[in-house]
Protein backbone atom coordinates (compact mmCIF):
# COMPACT_ATOMS: atom_id res chain seq x y z
CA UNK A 1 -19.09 6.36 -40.09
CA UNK A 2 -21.70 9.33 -39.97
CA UNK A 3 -22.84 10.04 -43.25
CA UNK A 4 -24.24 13.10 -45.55
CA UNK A 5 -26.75 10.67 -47.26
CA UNK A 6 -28.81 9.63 -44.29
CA UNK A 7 -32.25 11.12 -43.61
CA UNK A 8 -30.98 11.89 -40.08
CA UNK A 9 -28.67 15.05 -39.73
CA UNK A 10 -25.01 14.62 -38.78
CA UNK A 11 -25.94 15.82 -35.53
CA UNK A 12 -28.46 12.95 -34.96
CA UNK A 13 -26.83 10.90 -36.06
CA UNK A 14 -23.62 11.80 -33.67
CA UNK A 15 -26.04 11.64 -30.62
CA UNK A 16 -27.93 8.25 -31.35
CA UNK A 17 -24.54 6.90 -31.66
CA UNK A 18 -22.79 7.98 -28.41
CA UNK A 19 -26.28 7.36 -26.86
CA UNK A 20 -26.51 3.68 -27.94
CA UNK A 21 -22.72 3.33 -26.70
CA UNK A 22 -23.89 4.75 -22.77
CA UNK A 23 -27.07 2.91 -22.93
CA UNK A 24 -25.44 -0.35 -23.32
CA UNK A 25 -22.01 0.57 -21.38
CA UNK A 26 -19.54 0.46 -24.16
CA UNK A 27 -19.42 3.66 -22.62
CA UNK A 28 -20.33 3.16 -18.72
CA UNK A 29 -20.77 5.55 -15.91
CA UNK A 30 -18.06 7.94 -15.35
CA UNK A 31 -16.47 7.50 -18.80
CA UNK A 32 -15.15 11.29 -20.02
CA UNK A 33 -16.28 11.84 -23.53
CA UNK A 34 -13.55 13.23 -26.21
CA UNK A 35 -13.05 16.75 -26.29
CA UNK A 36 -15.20 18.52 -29.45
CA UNK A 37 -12.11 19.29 -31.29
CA UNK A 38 -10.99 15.39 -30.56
CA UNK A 39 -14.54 13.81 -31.40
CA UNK A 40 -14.93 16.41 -34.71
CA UNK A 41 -11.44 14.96 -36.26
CA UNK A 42 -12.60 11.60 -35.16
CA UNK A 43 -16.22 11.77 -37.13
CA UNK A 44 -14.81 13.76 -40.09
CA UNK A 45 -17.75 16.81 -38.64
CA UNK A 46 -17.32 20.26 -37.58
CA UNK A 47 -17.21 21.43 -33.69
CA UNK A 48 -20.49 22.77 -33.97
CA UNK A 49 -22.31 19.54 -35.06
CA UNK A 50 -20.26 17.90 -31.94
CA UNK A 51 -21.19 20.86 -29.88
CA UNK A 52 -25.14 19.95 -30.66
CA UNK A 53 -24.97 16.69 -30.15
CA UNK A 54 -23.44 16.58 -26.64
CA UNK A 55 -26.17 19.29 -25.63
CA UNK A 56 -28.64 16.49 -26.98
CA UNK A 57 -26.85 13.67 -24.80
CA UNK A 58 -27.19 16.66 -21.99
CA UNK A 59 -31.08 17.09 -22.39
CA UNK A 60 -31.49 13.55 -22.35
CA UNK A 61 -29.70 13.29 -19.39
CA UNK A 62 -27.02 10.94 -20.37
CA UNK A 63 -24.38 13.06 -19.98
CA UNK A 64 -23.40 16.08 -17.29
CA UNK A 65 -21.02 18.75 -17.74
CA UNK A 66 -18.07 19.19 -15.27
CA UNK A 67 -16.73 22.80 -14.75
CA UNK A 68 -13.34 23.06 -16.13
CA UNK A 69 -13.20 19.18 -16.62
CA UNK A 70 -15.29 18.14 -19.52
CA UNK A 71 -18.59 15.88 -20.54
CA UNK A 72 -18.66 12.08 -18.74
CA UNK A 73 -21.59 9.76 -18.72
CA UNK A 74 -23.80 10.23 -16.05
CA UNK A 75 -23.62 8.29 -12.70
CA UNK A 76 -24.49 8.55 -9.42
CA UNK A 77 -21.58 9.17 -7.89
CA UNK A 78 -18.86 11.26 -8.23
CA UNK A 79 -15.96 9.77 -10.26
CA UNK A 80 -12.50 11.20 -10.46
CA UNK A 81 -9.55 10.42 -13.29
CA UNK A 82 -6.56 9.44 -11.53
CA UNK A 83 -4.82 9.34 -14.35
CA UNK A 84 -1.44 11.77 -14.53
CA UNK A 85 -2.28 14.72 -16.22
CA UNK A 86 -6.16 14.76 -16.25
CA UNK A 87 -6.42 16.61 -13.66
CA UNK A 88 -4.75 19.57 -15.41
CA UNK A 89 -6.69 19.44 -19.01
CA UNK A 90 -7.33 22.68 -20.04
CA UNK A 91 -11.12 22.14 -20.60
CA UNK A 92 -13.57 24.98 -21.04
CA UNK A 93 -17.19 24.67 -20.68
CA UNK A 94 -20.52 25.20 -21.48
CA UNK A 95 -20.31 22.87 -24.81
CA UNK A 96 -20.20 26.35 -26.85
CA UNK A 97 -16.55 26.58 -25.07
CA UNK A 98 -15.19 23.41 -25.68
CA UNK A 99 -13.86 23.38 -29.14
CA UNK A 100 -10.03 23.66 -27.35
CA UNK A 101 -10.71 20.62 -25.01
CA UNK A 102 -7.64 17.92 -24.97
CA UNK A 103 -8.39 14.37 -26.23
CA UNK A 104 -9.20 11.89 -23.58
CA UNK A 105 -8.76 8.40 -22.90
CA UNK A 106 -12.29 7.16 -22.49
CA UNK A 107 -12.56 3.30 -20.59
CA UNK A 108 -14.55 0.21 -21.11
CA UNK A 109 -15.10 -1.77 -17.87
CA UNK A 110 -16.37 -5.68 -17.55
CA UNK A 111 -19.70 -5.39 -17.72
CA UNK A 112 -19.91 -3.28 -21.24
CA UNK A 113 -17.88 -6.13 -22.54
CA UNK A 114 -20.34 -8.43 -21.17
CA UNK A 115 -23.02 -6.61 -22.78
CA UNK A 116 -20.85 -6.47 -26.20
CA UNK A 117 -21.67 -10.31 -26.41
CA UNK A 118 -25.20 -9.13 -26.81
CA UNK A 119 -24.95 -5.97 -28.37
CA UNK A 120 -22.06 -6.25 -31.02
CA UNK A 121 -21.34 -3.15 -32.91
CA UNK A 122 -21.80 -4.66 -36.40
CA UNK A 123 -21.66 -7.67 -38.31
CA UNK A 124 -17.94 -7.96 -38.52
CA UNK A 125 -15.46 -10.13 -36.82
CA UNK A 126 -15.14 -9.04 -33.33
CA UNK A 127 -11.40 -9.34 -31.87
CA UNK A 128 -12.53 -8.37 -28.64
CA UNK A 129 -15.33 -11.37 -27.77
CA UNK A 130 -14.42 -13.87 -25.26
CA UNK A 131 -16.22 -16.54 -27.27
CA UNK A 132 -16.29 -18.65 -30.44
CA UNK A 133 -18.27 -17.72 -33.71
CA UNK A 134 -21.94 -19.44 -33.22
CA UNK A 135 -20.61 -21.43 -36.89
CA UNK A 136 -17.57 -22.82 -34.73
CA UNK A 137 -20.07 -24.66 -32.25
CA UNK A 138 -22.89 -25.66 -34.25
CA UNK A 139 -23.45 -29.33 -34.60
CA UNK A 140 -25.99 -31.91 -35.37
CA UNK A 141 -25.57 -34.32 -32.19
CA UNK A 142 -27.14 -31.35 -29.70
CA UNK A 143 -30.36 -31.38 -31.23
CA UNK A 144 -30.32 -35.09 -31.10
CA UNK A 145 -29.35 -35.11 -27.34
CA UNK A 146 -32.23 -32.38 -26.76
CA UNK A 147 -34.85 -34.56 -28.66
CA UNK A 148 -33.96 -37.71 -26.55
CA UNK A 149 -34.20 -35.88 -23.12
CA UNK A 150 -37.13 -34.55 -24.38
CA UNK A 151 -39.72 -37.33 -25.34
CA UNK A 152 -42.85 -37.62 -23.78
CA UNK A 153 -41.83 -40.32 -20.98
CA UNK A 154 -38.46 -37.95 -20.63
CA UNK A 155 -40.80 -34.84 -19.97
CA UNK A 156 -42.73 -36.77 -17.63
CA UNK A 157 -39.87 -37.90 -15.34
CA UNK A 158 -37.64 -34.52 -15.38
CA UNK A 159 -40.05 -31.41 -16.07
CA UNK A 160 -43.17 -32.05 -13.20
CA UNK A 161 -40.40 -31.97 -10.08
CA UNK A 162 -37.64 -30.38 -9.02
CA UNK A 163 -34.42 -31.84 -9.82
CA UNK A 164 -31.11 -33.30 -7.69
CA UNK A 165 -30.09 -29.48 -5.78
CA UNK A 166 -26.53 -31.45 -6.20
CA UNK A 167 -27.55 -31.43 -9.97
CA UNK A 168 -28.71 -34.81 -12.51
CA UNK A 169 -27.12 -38.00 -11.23
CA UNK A 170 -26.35 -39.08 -14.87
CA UNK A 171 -24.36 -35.75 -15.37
CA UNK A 172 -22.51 -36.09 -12.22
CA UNK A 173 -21.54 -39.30 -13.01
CA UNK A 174 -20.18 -38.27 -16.86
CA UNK A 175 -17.84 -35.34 -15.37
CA UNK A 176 -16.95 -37.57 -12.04
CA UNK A 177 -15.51 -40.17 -15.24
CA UNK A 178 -14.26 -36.77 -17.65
CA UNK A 179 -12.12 -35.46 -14.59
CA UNK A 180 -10.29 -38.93 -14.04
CA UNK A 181 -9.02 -38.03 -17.62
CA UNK A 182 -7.23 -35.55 -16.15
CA UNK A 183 -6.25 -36.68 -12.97
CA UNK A 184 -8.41 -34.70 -10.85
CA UNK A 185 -10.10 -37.50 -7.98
CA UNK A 186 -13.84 -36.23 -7.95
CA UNK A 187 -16.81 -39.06 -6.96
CA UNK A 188 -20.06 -37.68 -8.30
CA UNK A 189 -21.02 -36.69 -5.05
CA UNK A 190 -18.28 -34.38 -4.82
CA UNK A 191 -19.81 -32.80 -7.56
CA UNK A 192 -22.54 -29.82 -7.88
CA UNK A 193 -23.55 -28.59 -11.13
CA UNK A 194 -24.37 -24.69 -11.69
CA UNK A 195 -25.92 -22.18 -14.04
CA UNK A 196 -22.61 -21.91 -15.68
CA UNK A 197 -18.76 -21.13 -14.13
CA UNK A 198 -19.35 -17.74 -13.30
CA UNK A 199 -22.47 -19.24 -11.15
CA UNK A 200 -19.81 -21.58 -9.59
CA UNK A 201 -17.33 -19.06 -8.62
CA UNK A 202 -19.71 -17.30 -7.07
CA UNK A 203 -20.89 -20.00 -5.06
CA UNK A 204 -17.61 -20.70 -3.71
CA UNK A 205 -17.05 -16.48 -3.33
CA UNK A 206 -20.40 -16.35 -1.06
CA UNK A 207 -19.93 -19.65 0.78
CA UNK A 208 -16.32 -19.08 1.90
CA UNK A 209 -16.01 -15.22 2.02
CA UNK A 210 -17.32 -11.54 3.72
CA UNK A 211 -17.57 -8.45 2.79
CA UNK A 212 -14.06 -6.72 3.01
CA UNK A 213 -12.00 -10.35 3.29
CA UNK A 214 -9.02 -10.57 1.16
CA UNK A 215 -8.94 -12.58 -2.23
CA UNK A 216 -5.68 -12.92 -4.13
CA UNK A 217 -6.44 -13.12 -7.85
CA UNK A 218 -3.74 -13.59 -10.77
CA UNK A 219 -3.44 -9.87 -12.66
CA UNK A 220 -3.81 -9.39 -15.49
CA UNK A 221 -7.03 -11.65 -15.17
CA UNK A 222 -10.29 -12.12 -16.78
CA UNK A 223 -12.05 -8.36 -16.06
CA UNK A 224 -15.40 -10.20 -14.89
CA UNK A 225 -13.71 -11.45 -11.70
CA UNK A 226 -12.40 -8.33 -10.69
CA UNK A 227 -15.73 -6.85 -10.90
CA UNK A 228 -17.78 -9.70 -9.20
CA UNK A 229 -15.64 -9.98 -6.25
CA UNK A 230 -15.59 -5.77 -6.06
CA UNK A 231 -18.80 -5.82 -6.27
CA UNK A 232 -19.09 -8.69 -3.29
CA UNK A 233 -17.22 -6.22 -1.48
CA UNK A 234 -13.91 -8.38 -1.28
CA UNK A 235 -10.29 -7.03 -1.18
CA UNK A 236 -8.30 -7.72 -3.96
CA UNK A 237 -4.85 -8.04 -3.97
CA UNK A 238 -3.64 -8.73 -7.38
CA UNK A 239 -0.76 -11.17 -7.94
CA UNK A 240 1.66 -10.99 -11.13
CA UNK A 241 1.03 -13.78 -13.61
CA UNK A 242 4.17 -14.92 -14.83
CA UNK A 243 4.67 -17.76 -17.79
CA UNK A 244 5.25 -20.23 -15.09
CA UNK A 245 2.26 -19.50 -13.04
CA UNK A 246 1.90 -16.70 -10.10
CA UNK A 247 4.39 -14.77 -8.23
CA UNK A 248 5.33 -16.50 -5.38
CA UNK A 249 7.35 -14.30 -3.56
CA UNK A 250 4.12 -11.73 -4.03
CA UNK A 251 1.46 -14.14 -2.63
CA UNK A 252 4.00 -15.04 0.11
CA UNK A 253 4.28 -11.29 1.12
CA UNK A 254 0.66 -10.96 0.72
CA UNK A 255 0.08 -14.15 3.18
CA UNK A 256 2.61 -12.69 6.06
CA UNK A 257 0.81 -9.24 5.85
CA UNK A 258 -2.88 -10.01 4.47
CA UNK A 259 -4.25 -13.39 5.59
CA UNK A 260 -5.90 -13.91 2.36
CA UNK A 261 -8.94 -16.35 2.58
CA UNK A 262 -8.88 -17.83 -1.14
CA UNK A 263 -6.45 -17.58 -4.25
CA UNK A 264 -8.51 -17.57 -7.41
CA UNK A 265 -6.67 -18.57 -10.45
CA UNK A 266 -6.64 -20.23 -13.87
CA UNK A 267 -3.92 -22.62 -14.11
CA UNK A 268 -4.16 -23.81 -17.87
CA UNK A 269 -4.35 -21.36 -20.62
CA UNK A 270 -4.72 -17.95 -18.67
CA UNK A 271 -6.77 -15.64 -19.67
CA UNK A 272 -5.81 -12.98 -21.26
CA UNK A 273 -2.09 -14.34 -21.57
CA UNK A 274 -2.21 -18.41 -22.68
CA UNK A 275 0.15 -18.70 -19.94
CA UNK A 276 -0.08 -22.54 -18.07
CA UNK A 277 1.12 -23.27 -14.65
CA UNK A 278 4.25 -25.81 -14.46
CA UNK A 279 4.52 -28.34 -11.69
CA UNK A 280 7.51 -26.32 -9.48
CA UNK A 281 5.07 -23.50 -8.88
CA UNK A 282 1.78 -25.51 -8.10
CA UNK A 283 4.15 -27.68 -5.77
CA UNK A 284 5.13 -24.11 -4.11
CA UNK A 285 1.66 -22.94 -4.52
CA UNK A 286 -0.10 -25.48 -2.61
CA UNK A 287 2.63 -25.43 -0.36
CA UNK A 288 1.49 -21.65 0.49
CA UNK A 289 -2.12 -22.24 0.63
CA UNK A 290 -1.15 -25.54 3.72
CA UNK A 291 1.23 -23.05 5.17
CA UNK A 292 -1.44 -19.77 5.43
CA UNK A 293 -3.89 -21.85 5.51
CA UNK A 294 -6.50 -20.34 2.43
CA UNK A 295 -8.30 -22.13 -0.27
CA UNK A 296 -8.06 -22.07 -4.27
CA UNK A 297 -10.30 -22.01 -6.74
CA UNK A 298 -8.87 -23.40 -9.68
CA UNK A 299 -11.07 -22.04 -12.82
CA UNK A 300 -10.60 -24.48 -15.91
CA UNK A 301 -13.24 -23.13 -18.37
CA UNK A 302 -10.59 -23.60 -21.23
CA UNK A 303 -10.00 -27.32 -20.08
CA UNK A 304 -11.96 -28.18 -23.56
CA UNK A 305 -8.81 -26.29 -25.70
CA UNK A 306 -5.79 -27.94 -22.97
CA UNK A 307 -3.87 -31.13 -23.41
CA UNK A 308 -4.93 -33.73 -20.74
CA UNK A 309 -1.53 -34.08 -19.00
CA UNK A 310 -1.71 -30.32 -18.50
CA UNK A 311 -0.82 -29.32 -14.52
CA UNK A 312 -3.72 -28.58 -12.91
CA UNK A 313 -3.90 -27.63 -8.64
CA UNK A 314 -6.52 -29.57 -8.13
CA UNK A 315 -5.20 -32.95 -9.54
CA UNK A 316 -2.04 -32.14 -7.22
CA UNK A 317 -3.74 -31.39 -4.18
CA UNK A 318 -6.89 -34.04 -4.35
CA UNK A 319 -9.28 -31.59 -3.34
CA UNK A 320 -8.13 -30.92 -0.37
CA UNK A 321 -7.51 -26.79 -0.21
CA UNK A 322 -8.70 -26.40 -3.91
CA UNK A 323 -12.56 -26.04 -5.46
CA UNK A 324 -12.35 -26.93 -9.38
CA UNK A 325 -14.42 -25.32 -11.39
CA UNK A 326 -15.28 -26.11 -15.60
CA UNK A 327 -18.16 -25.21 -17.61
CA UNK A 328 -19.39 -25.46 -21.29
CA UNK A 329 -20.32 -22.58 -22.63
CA UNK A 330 -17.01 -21.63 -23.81
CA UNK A 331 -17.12 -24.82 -26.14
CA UNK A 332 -20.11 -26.39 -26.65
CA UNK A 333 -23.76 -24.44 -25.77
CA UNK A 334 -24.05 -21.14 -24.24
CA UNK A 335 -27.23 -20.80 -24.06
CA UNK A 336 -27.60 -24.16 -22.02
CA UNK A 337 -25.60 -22.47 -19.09
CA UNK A 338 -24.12 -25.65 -17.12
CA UNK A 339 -20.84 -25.48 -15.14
CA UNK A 340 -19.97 -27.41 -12.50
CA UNK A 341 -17.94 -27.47 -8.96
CA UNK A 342 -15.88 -30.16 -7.36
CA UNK A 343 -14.54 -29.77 -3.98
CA UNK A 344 -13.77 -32.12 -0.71
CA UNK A 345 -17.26 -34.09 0.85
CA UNK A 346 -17.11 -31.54 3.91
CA UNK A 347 -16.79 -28.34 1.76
CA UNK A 348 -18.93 -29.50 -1.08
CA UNK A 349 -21.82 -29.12 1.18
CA UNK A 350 -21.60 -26.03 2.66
CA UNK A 351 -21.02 -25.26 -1.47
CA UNK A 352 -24.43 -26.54 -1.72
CA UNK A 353 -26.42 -25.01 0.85
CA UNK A 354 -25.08 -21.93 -0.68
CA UNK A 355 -26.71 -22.89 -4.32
CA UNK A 356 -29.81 -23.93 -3.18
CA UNK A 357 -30.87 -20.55 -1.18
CA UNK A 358 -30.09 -19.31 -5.12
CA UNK A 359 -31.41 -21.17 -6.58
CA UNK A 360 -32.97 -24.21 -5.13
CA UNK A 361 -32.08 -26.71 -8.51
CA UNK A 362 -30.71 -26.65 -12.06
CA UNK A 363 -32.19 -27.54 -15.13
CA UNK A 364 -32.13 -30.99 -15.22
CA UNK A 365 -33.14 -31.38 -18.87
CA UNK A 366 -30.14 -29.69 -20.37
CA UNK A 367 -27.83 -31.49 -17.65
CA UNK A 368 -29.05 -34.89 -19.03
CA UNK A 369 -28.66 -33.47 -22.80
CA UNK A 370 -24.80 -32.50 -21.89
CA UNK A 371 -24.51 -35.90 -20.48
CA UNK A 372 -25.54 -38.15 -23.45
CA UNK A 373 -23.20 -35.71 -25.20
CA UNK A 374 -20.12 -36.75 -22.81
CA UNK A 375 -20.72 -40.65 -22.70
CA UNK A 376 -21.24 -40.81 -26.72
CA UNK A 377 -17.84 -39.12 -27.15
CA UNK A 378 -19.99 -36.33 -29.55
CA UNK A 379 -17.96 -33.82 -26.69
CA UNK A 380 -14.60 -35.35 -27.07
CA UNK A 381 -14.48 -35.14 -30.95
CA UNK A 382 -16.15 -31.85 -30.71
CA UNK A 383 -13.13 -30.36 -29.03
CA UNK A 384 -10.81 -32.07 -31.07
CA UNK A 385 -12.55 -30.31 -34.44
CA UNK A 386 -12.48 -27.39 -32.43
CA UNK A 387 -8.76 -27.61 -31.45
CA UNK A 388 -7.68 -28.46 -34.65
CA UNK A 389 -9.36 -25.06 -36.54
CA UNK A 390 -8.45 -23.05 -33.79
CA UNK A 391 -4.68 -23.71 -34.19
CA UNK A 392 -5.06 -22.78 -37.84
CA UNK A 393 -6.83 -19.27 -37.28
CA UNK A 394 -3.99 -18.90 -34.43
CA UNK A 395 -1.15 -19.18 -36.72
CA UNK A 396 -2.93 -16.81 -39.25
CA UNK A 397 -4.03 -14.35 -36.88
CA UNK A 398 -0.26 -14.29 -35.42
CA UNK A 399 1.30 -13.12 -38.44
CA UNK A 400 -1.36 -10.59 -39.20
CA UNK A 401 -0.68 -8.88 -36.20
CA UNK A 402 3.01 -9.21 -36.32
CA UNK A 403 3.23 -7.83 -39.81
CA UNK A 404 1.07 -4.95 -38.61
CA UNK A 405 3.60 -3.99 -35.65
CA UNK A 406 2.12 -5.22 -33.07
CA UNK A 407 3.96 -7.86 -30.23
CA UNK A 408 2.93 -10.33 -28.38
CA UNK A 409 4.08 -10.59 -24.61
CA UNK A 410 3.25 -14.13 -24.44
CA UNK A 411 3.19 -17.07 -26.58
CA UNK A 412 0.69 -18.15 -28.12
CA UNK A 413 -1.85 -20.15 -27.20
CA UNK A 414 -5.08 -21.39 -26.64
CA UNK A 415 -7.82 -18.82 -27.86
CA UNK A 416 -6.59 -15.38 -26.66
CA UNK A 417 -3.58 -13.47 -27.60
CA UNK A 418 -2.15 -10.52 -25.14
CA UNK A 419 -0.50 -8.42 -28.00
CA UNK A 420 1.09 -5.00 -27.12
CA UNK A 421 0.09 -2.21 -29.76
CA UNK A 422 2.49 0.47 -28.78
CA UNK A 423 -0.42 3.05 -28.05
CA UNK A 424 -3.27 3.22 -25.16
CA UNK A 425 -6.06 0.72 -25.87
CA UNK A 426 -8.71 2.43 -24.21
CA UNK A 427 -8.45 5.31 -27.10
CA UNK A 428 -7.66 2.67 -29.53
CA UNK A 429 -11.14 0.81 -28.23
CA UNK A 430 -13.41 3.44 -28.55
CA UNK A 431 -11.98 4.81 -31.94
CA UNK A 432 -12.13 1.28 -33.21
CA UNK A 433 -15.88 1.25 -32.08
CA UNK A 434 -16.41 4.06 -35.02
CA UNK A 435 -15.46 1.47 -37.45
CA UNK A 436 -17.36 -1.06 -36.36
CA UNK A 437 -15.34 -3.43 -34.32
CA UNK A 438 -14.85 -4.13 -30.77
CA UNK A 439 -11.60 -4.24 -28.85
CA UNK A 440 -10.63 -5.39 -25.06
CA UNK A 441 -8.26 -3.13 -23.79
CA UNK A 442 -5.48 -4.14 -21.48
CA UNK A 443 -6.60 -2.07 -18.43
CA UNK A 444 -9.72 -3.89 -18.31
CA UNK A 445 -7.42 -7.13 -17.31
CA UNK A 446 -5.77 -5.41 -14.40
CA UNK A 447 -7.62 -4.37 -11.13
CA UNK A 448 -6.69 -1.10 -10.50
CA UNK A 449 -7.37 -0.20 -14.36
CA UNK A 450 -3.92 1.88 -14.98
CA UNK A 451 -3.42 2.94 -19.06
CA UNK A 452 -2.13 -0.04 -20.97
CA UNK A 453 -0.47 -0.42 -24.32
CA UNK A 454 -2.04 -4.08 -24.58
CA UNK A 455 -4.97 -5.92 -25.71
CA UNK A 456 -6.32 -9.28 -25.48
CA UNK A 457 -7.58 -10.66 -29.02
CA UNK A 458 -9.73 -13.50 -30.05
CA UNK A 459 -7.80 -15.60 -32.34
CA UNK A 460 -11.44 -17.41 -33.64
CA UNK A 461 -12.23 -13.58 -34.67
CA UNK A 462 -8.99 -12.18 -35.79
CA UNK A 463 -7.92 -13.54 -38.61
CA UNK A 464 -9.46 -10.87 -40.95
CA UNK A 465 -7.08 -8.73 -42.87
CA UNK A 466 -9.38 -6.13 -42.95
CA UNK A 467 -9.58 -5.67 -39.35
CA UNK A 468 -5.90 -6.07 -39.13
CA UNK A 469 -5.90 -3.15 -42.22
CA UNK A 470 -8.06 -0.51 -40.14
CA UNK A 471 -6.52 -0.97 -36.76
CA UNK A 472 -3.08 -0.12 -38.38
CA UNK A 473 -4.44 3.09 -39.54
CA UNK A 474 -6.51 3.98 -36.87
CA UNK A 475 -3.27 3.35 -34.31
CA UNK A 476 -1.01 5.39 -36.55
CA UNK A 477 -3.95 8.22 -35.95
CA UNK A 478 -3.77 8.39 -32.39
């Protein structure tokens, strides 16, 4: 909270903070900032001190003022609220007007939740973060698989040449052996390691698509897909995620009318919902993607946190139509950035040609680290440690939110919850934000971004009863 103690004014102190929220996109371009009378009940100041501060966002060009429509964050285009009703706020400007201006609903998109993973808004649990706590993943056998790849003779061979572009042999060979555990038939030459699963959904995005082609992808989703393949120029059509796995009779319309080129989807422990696909609908999935002929990309990243005989596409199909794709940066080391792709022998090399005009290799040092981790087991009982205290902060976190009125629309499981809160979370976000603590809002799951009672919580990061304390009171506010 602003406060009367600090050397800065209140009015300072109001601008460095909404500045520091557009600079790294907690607030992004085209967001509408809260009316004066909204953001003054919000900050405990008076209009005026609101008044000066968003003429200080206006000299420093972060903001512009829209006639008869209110403050948003600068951008380069044009962007227009869609939303019922916005259109019709009776706002008033200059800023000296503005004292009568509505409350808005101001957005997060993907990328300022991206950023939140570098940025975090204080030293507090953070419900909204797609990842573990750091304290969840540290362990002493990484620093023992760095030091072995990384004696002098081990320098010598892997640091004065480029390495495999299919990625290290020795890695290849540990996931070829991991995916047999669960069923999915991968030699290591089927195999291409990336700079994480994002890189790898990419590279199967750019090898097999063009600019305006359409991509079904499961809704809600994880936000960062939306974005990339937006941003790729793609067509999305958004299919319904159901507890069983997509809606068929959706992707089947969307096949007679669309001719979609590739399904991306996340068969075990969906993200946001915890949802996992049962065999009747991959059966009738796969039977789709023979029928229209398009491919799948099957995204495990949460494979680490998912019982073995989980159904997975790919273990159905035998590579045929589908491209798995797994990473471990959701489990074991971020900052290492190693995913990997597995696909047929013909497509697996137009999957490569695409990686190396990227970027040529990966970095075989880390690759050999993560494989001495596999073959010692250190990875197995890793995720079992992790599996076992993430069921614990589950359960806790579960009955926090329940006793605080919220619902969740899903059961639970895996790391994230999707929990309905009864109000919009893209207010609730950005009010939270004041207090320190970062939410993902349910429209950032969906496509098309429509108002959303839901949210999708961390369970790692959610088990504190103060957070749980201040989001009831901040909810009962709005």
């Amino acid at each position: 909270m602003l406060t009367r103690t600090s050397t800065q004014s209140l009015t300072s102190q109001l601008a460095d903070r909404l500045a520091e929220r557009i600079r790294t996109r907690l607030l992004p371009p085209g967001a509408r900032l809260p009316s004066v009378r909204e953001c003054a009940r919000q900050q405990g100041v008076s209009p005026y001190t609101v008044v000066a501060a968003y003429d200080q966002l206006l000299a420093q060009g972060l903001v512009e003022a829209r006639r008869q429509r209110g403050f948003y964050v600068r951008d380069s285009a044009p962007v227009q609220d869609s939303r019922p009703g916005n259109g019709a706020d009776p706002v008033g400007m200059p800023a000296a007007m503005a004292v009568q201006m509505l409350a808005s609903r101001v957005p997060a998109d993907a990328s300022s939740l991206i950023r939140s993973m570098f940025h975090r808004p204080s030293d507090k649990p953070q419900p909204g973060m797609g990842v573990f706590p750091p304290d969840w993943m540290a362990s002493t056998f990484m620093p023992t698989a760095v030091r072995r790849v990384t004696s002098t003779a081990a320098l010598q061979e892997l640091s004065l040449q480029y390495g495999e572009p299919s990625g290290d042999m020795a890695l290849r060979r540990s996931l070829s052996q991991k995916l047999v555990g669960i069923n999915v038939p991968a030699t290591p030459d089927q195999i291409v390691t990336t700079i994480g699963a994002t890189h790898a959904l990419d590279i199967v995005s750019r090898t097999l698509l063009r600019a305006g082609d359409p991509v079904m992808v499961e809704e809600p989703g994880w936000a960062l897909e939306f974005a990339r393949l937006e941003a790729l120029g793609m067509r999305i059509l958004p299919v319904p995620r159901r507890a069983d796995g997509p809606d068929l009779d959706v992707m089947a319309q969307y096949c007679k009318l669309h001719s979609p080129k590739l399904f991306v989807s996340v068969s075990v422990l969906h993200n946001p919902t915890g949802y996992s696909l049962t065999p009747g609908s991959a059966h009738r999935v796969l039977k789709l993607a023979n029928e229209y002929d398009f491919h799948i990309v099957e995204d495990d990243t949460y494979s680490h946190l998912a019982p073995e005989h989980a159904t997975r596409l790919s273990a159905l199909d035998g590579l045929q139509r589908t491209i798995y794709v797994s990473g471990f940066a959701k489990i074991l080391a971020p900052n290492w950035r190693i995913g990997f792709l597995a696909a047929s022998p013909a497509l697996k090399e137009r999957l490569l040609e695409t990686k190396l005009l990227a970027t040529l290799t990966s970095p075989t040092l880390f690759e050999r680290a993560l494989s001495w981790c596999i073959d010692q087991g250190q990875l197995r009982r890793h995720s079992e440690r992790i599996r076992i205290r993430l069921d614990g902060a589950r359960a806790r976190t579960v009955k926090l939110a329940m006793a605080h009125g919220c619902r969740f629309a899903s059961e639970p499981a895996g790391l994230f919850g999707w929990v309905d809160t009864g109000v919009d979370t893209d207010a609730l976000t950005q009010r939270m934000l004041d207090q320190g603590y970062l939410l993902a809002p349910g429209s950032l799951f969906h496509a098309r971004r429509p108002p959303s009672t839901m949210m999708r919580i961390n369970f790692a990061t959610s088990q504190d009863a103060n957070f749980w304390k201040v989001f009831s009171r901040v909810r009962d506010e709005l």
